[in-house]
Protein backbone atom coordinates (compact mmCIF):
# COMPACT_ATOMS: atom_id res chain seq x y z
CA UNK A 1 0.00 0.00 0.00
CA UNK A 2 2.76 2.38 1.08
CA UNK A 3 5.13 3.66 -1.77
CA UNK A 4 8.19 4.03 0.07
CA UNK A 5 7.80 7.91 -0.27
CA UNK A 6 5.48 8.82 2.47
CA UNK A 7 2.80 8.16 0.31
CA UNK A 8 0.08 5.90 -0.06
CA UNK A 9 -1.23 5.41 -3.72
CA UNK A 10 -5.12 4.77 -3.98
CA UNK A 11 -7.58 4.36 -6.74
CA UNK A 12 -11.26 5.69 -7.05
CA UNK A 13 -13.56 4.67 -9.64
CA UNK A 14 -15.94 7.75 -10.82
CA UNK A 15 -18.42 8.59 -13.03
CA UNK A 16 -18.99 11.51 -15.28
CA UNK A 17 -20.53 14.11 -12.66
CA UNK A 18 -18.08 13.60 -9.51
CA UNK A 19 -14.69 13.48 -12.76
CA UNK A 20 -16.31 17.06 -13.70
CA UNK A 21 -16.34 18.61 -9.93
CA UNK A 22 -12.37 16.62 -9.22
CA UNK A 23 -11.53 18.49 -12.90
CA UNK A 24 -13.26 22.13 -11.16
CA UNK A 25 -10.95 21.90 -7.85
CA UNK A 26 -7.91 21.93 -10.29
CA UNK A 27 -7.42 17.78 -9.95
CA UNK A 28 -6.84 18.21 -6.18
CA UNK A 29 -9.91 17.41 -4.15
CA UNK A 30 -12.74 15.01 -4.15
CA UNK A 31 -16.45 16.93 -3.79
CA UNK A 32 -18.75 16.64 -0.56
CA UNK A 33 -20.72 13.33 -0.48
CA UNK A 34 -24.49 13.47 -1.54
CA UNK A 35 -26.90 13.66 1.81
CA UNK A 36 -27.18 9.58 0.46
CA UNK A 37 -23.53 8.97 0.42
CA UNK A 38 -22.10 8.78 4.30
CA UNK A 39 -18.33 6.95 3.11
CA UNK A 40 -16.06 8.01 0.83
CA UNK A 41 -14.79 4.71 -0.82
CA UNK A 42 -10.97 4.64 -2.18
CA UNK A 43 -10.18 1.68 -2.84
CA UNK A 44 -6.23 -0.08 -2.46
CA UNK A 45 -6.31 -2.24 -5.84
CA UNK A 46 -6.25 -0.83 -9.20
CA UNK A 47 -7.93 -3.76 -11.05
CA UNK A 48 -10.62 -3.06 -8.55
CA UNK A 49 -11.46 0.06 -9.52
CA UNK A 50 -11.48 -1.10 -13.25
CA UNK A 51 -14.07 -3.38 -12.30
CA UNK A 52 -16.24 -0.93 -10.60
CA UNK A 53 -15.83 1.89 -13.19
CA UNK A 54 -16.63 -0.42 -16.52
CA UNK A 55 -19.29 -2.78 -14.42
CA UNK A 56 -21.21 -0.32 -12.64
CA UNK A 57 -20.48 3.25 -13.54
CA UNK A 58 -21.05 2.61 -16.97
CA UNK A 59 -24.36 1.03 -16.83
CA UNK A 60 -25.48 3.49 -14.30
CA UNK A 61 -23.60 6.63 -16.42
CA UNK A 62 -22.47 5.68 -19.43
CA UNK A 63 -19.12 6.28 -18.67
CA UNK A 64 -16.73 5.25 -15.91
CA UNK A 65 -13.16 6.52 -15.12
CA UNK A 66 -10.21 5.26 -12.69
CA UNK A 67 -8.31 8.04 -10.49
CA UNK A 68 -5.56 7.53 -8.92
CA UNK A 69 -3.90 9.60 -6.34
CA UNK A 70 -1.77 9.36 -3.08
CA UNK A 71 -2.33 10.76 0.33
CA UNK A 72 0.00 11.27 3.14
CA UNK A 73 0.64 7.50 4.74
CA UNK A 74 0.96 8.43 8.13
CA UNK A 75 -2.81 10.45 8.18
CA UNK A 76 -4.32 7.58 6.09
CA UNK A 77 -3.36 5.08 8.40
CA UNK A 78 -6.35 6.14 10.54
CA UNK A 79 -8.49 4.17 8.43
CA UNK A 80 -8.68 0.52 8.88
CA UNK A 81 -8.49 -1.71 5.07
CA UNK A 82 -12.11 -2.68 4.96
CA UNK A 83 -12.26 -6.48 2.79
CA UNK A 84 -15.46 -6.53 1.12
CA UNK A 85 -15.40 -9.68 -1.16
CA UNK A 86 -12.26 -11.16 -2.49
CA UNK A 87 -8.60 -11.04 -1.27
CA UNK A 88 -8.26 -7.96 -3.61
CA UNK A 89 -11.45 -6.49 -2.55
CA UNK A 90 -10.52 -3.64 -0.40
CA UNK A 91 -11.41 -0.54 0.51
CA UNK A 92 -10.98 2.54 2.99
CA UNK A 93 -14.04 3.64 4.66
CA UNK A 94 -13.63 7.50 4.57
CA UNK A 95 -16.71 9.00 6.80
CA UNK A 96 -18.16 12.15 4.35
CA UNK A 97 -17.69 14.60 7.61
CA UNK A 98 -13.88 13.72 7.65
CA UNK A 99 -13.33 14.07 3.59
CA UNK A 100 -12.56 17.59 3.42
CA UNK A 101 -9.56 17.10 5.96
CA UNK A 102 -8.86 13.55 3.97
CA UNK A 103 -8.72 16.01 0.63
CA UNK A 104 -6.13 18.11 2.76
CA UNK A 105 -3.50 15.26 2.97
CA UNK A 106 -3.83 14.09 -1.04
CA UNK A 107 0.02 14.62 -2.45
CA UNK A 108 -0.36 15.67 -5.81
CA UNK A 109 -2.52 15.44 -8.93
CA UNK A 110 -5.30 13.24 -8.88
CA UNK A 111 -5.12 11.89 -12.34
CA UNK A 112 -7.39 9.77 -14.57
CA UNK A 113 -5.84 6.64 -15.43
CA UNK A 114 -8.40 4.39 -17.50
CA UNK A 115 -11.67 5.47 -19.42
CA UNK A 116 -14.52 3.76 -19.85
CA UNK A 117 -17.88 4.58 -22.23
């Protein structure tokens, strides 16, 4: 999980609507959660977040995209790996009154690395 530089590198699949309000914050933030949406879900596996984007984003969408970006190791530690199927199932369990300071400790760019219509 940990990239040897401090950082921890996480994926996040997205659809159309939450891409266009990462693109507005200048590729730095994620947006508030929906009054529906309590967790923020990054998840730890890239080939997870493929499946999620072209499985269920696109259905629900029409398009799906993978993020990926790295947060501060140390501060993400907080959050327990959640396992929710599968050995390479996991997530991070964010709760949506804790993203803003979660958005704080993101090193870099988040950048779009797959596409999906």
């Amino acid at each position: 999980m940990s990239s040897g530089d401090g950082t921890t590198v996480l994926w996040r699949p997205t659809g159309p609507e939450e891409l266009a309000l990462v693109r507005e914050s200048g590729w730095r933030r994620w947006p508030p959660r929906l009054p529906d949406q309590p967790i923020f879900y990054p998840v730890l596996n890239e080939d997870y977040a493929v499946m999620i984007a072209r499985d269920w984003n696109v259905p629900a969408s029409g398009a799906g995209y993978v993020t990926r970006f790295r947060v501060d190791s140390e501060f993400v530690s907080r959050y327990p790996v959640q396992q929710v199927g599968g050995q390479t199932i996991l997530e991070l369990w964010v709760p949506a009154e804790e993203l803003d300071e979660f958005n704080e400790h993101i090193v870099g760019l988040i950048e779009v690395v797959h596409e999906f219509h």
